[in-house]
N, C-alpha and C. Protein backbone atom coordinates (compact mmCIF):
# COMPACT_ATOMS: atom_id res chain seq x y z
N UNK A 1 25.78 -5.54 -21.15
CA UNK A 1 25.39 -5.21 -22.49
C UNK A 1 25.43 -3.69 -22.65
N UNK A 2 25.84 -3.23 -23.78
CA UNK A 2 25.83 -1.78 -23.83
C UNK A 2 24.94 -1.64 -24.70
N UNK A 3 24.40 -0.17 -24.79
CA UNK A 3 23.32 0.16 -26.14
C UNK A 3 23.05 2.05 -25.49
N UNK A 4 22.50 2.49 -26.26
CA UNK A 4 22.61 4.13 -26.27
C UNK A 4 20.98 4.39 -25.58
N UNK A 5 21.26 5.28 -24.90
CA UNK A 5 20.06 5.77 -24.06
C UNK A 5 20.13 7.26 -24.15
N UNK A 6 18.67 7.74 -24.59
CA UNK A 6 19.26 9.18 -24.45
C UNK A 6 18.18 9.57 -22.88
N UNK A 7 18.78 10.24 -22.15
CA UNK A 7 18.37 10.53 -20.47
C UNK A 7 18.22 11.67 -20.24
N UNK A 8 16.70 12.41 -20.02
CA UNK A 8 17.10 13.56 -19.82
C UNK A 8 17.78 14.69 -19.03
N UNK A 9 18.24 15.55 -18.93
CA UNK A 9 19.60 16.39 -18.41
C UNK A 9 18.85 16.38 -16.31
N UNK A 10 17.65 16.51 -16.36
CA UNK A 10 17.54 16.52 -14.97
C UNK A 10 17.65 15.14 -14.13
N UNK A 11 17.00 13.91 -14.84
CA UNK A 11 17.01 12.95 -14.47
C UNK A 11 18.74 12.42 -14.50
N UNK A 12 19.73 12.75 -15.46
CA UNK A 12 21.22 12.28 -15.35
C UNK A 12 21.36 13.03 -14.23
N UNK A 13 21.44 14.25 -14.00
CA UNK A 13 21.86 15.06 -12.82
C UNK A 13 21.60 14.48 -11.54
N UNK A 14 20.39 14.34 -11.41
CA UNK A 14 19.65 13.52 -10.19
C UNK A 14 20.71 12.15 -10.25
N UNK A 15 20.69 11.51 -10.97
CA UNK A 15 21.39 9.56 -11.20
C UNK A 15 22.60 10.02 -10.68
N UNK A 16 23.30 10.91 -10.91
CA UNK A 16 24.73 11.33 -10.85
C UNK A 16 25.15 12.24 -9.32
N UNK A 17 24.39 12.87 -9.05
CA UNK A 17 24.03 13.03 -7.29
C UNK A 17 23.77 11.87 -6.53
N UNK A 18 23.02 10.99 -6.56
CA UNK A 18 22.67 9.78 -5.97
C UNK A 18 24.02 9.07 -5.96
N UNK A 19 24.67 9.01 -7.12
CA UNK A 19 26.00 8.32 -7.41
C UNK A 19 27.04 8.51 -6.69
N UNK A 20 27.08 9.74 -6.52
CA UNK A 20 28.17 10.73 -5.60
C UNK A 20 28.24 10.65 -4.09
N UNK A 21 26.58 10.51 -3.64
CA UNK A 21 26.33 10.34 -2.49
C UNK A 21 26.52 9.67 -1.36
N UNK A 22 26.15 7.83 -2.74
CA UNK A 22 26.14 7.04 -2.47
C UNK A 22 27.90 6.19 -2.43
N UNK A 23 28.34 6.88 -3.24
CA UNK A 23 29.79 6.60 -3.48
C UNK A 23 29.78 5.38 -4.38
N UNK A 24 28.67 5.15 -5.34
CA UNK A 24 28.59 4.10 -5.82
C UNK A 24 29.03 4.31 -7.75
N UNK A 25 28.89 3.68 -8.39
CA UNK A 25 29.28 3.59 -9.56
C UNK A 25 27.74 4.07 -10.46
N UNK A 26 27.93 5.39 -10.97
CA UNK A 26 26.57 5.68 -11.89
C UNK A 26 25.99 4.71 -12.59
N UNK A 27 26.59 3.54 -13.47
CA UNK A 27 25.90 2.11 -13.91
C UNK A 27 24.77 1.68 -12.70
N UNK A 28 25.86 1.63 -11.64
CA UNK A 28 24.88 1.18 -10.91
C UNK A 28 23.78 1.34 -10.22
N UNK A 29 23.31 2.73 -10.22
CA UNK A 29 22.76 3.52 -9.68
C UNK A 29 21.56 3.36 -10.51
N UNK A 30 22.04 3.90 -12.01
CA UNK A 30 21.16 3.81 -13.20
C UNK A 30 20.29 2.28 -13.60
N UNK A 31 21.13 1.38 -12.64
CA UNK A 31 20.14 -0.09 -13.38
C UNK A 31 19.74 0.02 -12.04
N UNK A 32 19.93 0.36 -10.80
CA UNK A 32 18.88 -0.37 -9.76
C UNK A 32 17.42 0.87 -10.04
N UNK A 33 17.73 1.55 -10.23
CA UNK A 33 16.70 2.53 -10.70
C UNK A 33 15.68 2.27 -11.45
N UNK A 34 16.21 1.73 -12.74
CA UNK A 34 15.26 1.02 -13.99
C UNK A 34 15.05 -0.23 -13.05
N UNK A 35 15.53 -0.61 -12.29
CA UNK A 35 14.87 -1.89 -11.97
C UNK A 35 13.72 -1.89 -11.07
N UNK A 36 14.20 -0.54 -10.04
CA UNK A 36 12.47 -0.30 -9.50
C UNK A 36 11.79 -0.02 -10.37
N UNK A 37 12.06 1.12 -11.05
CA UNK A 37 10.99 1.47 -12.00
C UNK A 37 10.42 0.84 -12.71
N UNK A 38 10.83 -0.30 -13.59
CA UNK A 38 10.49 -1.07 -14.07
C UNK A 38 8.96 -2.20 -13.30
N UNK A 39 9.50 -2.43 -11.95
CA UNK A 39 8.58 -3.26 -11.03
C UNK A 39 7.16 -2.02 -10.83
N UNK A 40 7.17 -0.70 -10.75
CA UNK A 40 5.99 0.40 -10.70
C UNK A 40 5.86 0.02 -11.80
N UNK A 41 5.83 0.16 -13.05
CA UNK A 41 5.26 0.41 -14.17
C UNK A 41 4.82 -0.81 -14.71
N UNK A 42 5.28 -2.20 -14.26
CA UNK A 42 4.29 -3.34 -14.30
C UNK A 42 3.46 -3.13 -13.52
N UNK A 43 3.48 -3.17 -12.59
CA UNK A 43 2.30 -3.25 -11.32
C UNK A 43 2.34 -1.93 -10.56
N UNK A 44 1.27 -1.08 -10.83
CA UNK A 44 1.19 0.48 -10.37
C UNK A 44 0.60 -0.19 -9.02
N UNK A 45 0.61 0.58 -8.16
CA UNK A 45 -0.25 0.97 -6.77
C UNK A 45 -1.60 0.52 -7.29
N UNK A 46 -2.19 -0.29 -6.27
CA UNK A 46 -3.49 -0.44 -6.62
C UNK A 46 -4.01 0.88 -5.40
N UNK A 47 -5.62 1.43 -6.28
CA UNK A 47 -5.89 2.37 -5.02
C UNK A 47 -6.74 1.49 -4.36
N UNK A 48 -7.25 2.09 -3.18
CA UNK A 48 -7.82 1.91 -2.38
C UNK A 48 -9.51 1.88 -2.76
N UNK A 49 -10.47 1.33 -3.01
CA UNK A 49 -11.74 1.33 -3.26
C UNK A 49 -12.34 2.31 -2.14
N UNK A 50 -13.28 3.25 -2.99
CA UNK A 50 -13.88 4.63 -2.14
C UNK A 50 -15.13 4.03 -1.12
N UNK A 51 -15.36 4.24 0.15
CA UNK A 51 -16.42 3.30 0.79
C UNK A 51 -16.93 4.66 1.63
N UNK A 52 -18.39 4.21 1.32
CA UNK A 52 -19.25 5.47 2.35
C UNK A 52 -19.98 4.62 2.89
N UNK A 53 -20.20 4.91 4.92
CA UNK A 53 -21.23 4.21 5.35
C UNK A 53 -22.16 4.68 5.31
N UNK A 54 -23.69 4.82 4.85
CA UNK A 54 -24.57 5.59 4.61
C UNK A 54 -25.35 4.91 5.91
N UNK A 55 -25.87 5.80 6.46
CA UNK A 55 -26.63 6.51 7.43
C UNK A 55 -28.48 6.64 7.27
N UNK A 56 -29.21 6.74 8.31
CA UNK A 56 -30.51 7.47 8.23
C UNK A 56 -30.43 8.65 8.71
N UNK A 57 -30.87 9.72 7.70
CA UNK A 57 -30.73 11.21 8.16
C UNK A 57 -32.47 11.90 8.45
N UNK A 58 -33.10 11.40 8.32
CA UNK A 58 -34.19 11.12 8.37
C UNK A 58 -35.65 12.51 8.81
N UNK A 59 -36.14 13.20 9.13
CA UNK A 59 -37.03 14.43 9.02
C UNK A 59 -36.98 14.34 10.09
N UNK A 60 -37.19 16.25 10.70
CA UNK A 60 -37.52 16.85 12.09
C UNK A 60 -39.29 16.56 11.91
N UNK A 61 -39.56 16.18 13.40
CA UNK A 61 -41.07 16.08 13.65
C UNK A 61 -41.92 17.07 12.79
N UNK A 62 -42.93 16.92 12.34
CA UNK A 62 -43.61 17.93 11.92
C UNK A 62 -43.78 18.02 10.46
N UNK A 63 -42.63 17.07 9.46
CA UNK A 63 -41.85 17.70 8.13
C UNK A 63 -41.99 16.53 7.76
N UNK A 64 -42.57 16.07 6.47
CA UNK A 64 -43.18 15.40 5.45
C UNK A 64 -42.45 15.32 4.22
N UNK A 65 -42.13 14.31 3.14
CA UNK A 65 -41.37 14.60 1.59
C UNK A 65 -42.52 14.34 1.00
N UNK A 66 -44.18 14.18 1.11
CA UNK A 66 -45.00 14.25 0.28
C UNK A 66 -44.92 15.58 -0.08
N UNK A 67 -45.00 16.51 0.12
CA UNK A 67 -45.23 18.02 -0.64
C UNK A 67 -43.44 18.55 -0.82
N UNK A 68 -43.01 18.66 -1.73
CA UNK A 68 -41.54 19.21 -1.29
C UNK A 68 -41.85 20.67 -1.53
N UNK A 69 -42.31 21.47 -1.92
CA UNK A 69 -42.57 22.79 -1.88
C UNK A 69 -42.56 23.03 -0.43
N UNK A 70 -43.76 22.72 -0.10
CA UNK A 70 -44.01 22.87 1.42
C UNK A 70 -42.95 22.83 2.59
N UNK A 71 -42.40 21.62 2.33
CA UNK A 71 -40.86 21.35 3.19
C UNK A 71 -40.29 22.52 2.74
N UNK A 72 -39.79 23.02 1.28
CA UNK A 72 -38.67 23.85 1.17
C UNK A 72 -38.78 25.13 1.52
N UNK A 73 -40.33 25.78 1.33
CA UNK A 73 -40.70 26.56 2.66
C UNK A 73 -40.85 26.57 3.79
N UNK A 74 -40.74 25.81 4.62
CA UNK A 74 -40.51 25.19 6.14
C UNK A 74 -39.38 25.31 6.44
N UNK A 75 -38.05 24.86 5.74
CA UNK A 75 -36.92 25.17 5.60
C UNK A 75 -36.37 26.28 5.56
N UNK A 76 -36.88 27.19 4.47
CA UNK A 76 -35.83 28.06 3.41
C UNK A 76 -36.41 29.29 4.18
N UNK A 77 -37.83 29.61 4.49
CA UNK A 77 -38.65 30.13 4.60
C UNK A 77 -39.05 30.94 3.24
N UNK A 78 -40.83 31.25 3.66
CA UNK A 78 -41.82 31.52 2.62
C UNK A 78 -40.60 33.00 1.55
N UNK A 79 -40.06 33.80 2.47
CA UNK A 79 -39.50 34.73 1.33
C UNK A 79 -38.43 34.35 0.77
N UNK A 80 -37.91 33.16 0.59
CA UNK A 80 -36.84 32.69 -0.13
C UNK A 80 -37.00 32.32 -1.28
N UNK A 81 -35.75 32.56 -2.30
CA UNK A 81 -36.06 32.73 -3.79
C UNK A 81 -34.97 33.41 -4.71
């Protein structure tokens, strides 16, 4: 079937290198192309779901989260600010 496509000048260049390369016929180059492309752009990459194993990080002897002032001076020390 024929019908008019307009392609832009880097992407023909690229189709037309591949063509050359390949020693194959630019038609053909140009439909196996749309035909991957076509299969990405139905069905993209699924990603990968983000997973953290969370941990107990838990207080040095001595160090309490009832007062957090107190901790953050224990920490930071009293002249911090």
């Amino acid at each position: 079937m024929r019908t008019t496509l307009s392609i832009d000048n880097d992407v023909l260049e690229r189709a037309r290198t591949v063509a050359a390369k390949l020693k194959t016929p630019f038609k053909t180059v140009v439909n196996e192309a749309l035909r991957v492309g076509l299969k990405y752009v139905e069905k993209p990459a699924k990603s990968l779901a983000y997973k953290t194993e969370p941990h107990r990080m838990g207080l040095r002897a001595g160090r309490s989260l009832d007062n957090i002032q107190e901790l953050l001076s224990q920490i930071e020390g009293e002249t911090s600010r």
